[in-house]
Protein backbone atom coordinates (compact mmCIF):
# COMPACT_ATOMS: atom_id res chain seq x y z
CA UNK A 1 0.00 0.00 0.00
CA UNK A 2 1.70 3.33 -0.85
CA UNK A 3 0.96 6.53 1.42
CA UNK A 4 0.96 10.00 -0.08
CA UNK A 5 0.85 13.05 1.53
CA UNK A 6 -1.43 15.58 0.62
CA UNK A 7 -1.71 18.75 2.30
CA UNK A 8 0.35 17.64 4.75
CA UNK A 9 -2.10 14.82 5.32
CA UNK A 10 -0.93 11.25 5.03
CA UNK A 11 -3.60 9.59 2.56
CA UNK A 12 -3.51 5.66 1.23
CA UNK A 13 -3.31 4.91 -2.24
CA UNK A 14 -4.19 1.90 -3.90
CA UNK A 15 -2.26 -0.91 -3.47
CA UNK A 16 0.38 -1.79 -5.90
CA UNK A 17 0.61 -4.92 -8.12
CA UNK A 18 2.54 -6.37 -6.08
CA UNK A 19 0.50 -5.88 -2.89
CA UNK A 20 -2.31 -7.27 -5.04
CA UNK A 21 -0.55 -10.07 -6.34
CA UNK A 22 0.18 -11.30 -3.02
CA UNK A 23 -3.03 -11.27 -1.40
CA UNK A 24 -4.41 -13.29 -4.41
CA UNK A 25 -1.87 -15.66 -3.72
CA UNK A 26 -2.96 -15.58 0.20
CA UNK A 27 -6.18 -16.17 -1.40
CA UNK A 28 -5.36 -18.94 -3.28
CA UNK A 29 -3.50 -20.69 -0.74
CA UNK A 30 -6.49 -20.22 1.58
CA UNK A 31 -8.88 -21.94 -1.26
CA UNK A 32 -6.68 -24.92 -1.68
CA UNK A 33 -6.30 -25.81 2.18
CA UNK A 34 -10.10 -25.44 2.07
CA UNK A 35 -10.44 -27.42 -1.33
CA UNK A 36 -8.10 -29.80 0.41
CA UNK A 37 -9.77 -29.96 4.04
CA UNK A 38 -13.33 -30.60 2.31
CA UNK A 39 -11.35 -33.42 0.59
CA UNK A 40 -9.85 -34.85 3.65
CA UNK A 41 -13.26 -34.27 5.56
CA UNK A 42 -14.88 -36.13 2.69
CA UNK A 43 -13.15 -39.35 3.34
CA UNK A 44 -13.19 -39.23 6.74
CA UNK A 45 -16.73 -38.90 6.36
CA UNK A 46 -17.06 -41.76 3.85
CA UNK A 47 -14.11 -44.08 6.23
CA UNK A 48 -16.50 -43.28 9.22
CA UNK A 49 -19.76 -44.54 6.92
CA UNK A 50 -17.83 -47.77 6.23
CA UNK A 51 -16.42 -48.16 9.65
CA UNK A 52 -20.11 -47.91 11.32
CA UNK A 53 -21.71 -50.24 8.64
CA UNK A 54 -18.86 -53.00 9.62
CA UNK A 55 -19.26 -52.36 12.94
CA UNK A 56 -23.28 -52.88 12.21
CA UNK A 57 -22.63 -55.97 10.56
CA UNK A 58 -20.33 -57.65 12.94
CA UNK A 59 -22.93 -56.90 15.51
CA UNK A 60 -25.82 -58.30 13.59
CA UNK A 61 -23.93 -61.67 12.91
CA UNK A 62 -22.79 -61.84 16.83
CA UNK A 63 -26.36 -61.60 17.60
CA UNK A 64 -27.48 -64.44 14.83
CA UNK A 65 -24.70 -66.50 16.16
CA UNK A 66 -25.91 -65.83 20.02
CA UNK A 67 -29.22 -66.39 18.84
CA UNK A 68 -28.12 -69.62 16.98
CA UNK A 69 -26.38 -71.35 20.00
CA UNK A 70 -29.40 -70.72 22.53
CA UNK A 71 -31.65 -72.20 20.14
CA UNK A 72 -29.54 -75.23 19.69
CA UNK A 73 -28.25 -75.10 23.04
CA UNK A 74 -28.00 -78.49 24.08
CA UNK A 75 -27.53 -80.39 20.67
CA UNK A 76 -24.58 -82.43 21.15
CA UNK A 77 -26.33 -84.17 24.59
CA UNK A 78 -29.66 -84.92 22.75
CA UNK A 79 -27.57 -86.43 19.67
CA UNK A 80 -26.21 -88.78 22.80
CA UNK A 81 -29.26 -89.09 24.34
CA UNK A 82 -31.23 -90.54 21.07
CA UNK A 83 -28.86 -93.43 20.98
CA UNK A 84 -29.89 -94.10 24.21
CA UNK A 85 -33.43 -93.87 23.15
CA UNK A 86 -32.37 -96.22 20.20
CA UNK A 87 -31.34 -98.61 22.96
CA UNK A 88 -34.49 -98.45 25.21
CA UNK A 89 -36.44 -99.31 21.87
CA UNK A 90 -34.77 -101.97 20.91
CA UNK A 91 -35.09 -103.55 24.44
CA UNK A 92 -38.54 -102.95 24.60
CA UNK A 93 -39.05 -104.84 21.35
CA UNK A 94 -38.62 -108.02 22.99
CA UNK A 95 -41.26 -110.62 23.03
CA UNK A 96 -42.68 -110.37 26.97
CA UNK A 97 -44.63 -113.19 26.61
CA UNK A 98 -41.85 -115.72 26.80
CA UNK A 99 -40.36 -113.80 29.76
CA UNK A 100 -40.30 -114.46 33.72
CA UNK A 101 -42.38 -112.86 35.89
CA UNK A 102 -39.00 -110.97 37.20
CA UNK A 103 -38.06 -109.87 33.54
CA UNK A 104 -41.38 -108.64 32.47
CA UNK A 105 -41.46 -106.10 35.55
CA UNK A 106 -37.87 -105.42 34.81
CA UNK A 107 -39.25 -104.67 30.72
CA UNK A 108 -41.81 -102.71 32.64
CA UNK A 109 -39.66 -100.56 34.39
CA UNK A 110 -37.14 -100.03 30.62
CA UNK A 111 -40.72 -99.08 29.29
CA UNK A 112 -41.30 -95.86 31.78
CA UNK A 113 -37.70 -94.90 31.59
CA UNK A 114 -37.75 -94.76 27.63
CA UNK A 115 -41.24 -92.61 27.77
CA UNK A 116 -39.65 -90.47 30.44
CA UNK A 117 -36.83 -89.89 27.75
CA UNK A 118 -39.09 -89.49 25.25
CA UNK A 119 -41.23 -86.72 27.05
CA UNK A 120 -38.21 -85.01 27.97
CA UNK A 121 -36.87 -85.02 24.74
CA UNK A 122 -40.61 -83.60 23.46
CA UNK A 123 -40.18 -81.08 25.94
CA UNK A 124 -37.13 -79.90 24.46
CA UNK A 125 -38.68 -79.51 20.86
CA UNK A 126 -36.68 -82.77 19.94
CA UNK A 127 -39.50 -84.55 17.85
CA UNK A 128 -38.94 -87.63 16.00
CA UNK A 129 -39.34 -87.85 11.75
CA UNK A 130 -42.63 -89.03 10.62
CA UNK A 131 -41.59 -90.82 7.30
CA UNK A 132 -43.23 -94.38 6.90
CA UNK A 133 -45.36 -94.63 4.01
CA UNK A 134 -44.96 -90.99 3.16
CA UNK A 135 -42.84 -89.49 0.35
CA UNK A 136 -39.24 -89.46 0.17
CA UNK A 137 -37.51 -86.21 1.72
CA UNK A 138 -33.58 -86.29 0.89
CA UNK A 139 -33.28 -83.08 3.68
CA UNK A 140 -34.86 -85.34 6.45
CA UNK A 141 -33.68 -89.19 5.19
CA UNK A 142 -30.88 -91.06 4.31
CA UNK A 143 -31.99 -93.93 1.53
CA UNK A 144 -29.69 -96.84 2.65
CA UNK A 145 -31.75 -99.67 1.07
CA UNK A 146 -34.17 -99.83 -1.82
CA UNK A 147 -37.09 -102.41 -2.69
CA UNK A 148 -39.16 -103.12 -5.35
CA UNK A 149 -42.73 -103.40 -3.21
CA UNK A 150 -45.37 -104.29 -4.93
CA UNK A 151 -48.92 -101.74 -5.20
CA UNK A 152 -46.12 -99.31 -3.52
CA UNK A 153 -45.98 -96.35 -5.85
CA UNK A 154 -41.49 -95.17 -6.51
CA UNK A 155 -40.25 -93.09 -3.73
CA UNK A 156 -42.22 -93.94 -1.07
CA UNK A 157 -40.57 -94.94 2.18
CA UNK A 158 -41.40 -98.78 3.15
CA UNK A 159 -39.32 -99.33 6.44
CA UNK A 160 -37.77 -97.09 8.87
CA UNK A 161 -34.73 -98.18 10.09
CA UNK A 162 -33.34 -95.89 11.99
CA UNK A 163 -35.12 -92.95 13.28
CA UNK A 164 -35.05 -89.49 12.72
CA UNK A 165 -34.90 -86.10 14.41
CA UNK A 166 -35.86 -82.61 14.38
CA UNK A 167 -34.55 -80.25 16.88
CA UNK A 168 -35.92 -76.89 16.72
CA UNK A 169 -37.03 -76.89 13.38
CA UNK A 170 -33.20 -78.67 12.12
CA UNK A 171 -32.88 -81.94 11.17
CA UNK A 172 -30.16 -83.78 13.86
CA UNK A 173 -30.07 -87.13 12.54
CA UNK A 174 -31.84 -88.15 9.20
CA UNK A 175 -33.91 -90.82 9.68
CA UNK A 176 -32.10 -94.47 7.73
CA UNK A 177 -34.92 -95.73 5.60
CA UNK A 178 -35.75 -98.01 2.78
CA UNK A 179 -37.52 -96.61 -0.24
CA UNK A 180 -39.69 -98.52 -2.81
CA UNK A 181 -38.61 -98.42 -6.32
């Protein structure tokens, strides 16, 4: 800025060129750190956006997997449990009329232990397959044998060999069948 006097009076000028010149270039410095900090702010903005939708995610998929292991809680004792059950069955299959007095109250007693298992299991939401004579369902049966049976129509199951299980609404042990071919 120049100063003149006039009248004995000190009175400002116009700047110069180069007084001009460098305020533009204060100017321009000033509107590329602000260019550059809406940049920076920008990503940070967009990092932060990403950072809360991970964050979101993770959460979600903690809370299906929570979710998941308190609705199977338990699974891997009822899988142990329904051989058990398998057992009690196949004792109770026997043929009582052949048996002792002693052994038939015995079979008695295998009898209310296996429907005490049973109505615990039931309790649980452990329910066993209904398959004989219906359909074939790959997701709920394993085919291990198959039969021509005759007036049975193809893909119908015939005998149950094993049974099956539903836990929840998931399928812990396919039942073993036989299907008609």
């Amino acid at each position: 800025m120049v100063i003149q006097k006039v009248n004995n009076e000190e009175v400002k000028v116009e700047d110069t060129a180069k007084e001009v010149k460098e305020k533009h270039k204060k100017k321009d410095k000033h509107a590329e750190e602000i260019e550059l900090l809406k940049n920076q702010n920008t990503l940070l903005n967009e990092k932060l956006l990403r950072i809360t939708a991970d964050y979101q995610n993770m959460k979600r998929r903690a809370e299906e997997e929570l979710s998941k292991a308190y609705k199977y809680d338990g699974e891997e004792v009822i899988k142990e449990l329904l051989n058990i059950v398998d057992n009690f069955e196949r004792a109770i299959k026997l043929d009582d009329t052949n048996l002792t007095d002693e052994l038939s109250k015995f079979l008695e007693g295998f009898k209310m232990i296996y429907t005490n298992l049973v109505n615990i299991l039931n309790s649980k939401n452990v329910h066993e397959i209904i398959c004989l004579n219906e359909d074939f369902d790959p997701n709920k049966e394993n085919a291990v044998l198959t039969e021509k049976v005759e007036g049975v129509e193809p893909g119908k199951v015939v005998e149950v060999l094993q049974k099956g299980y539903i836990y929840n609404d998931k399928v812990i042990r396919p039942a073993m069948v036989k299907v008609s071919e």
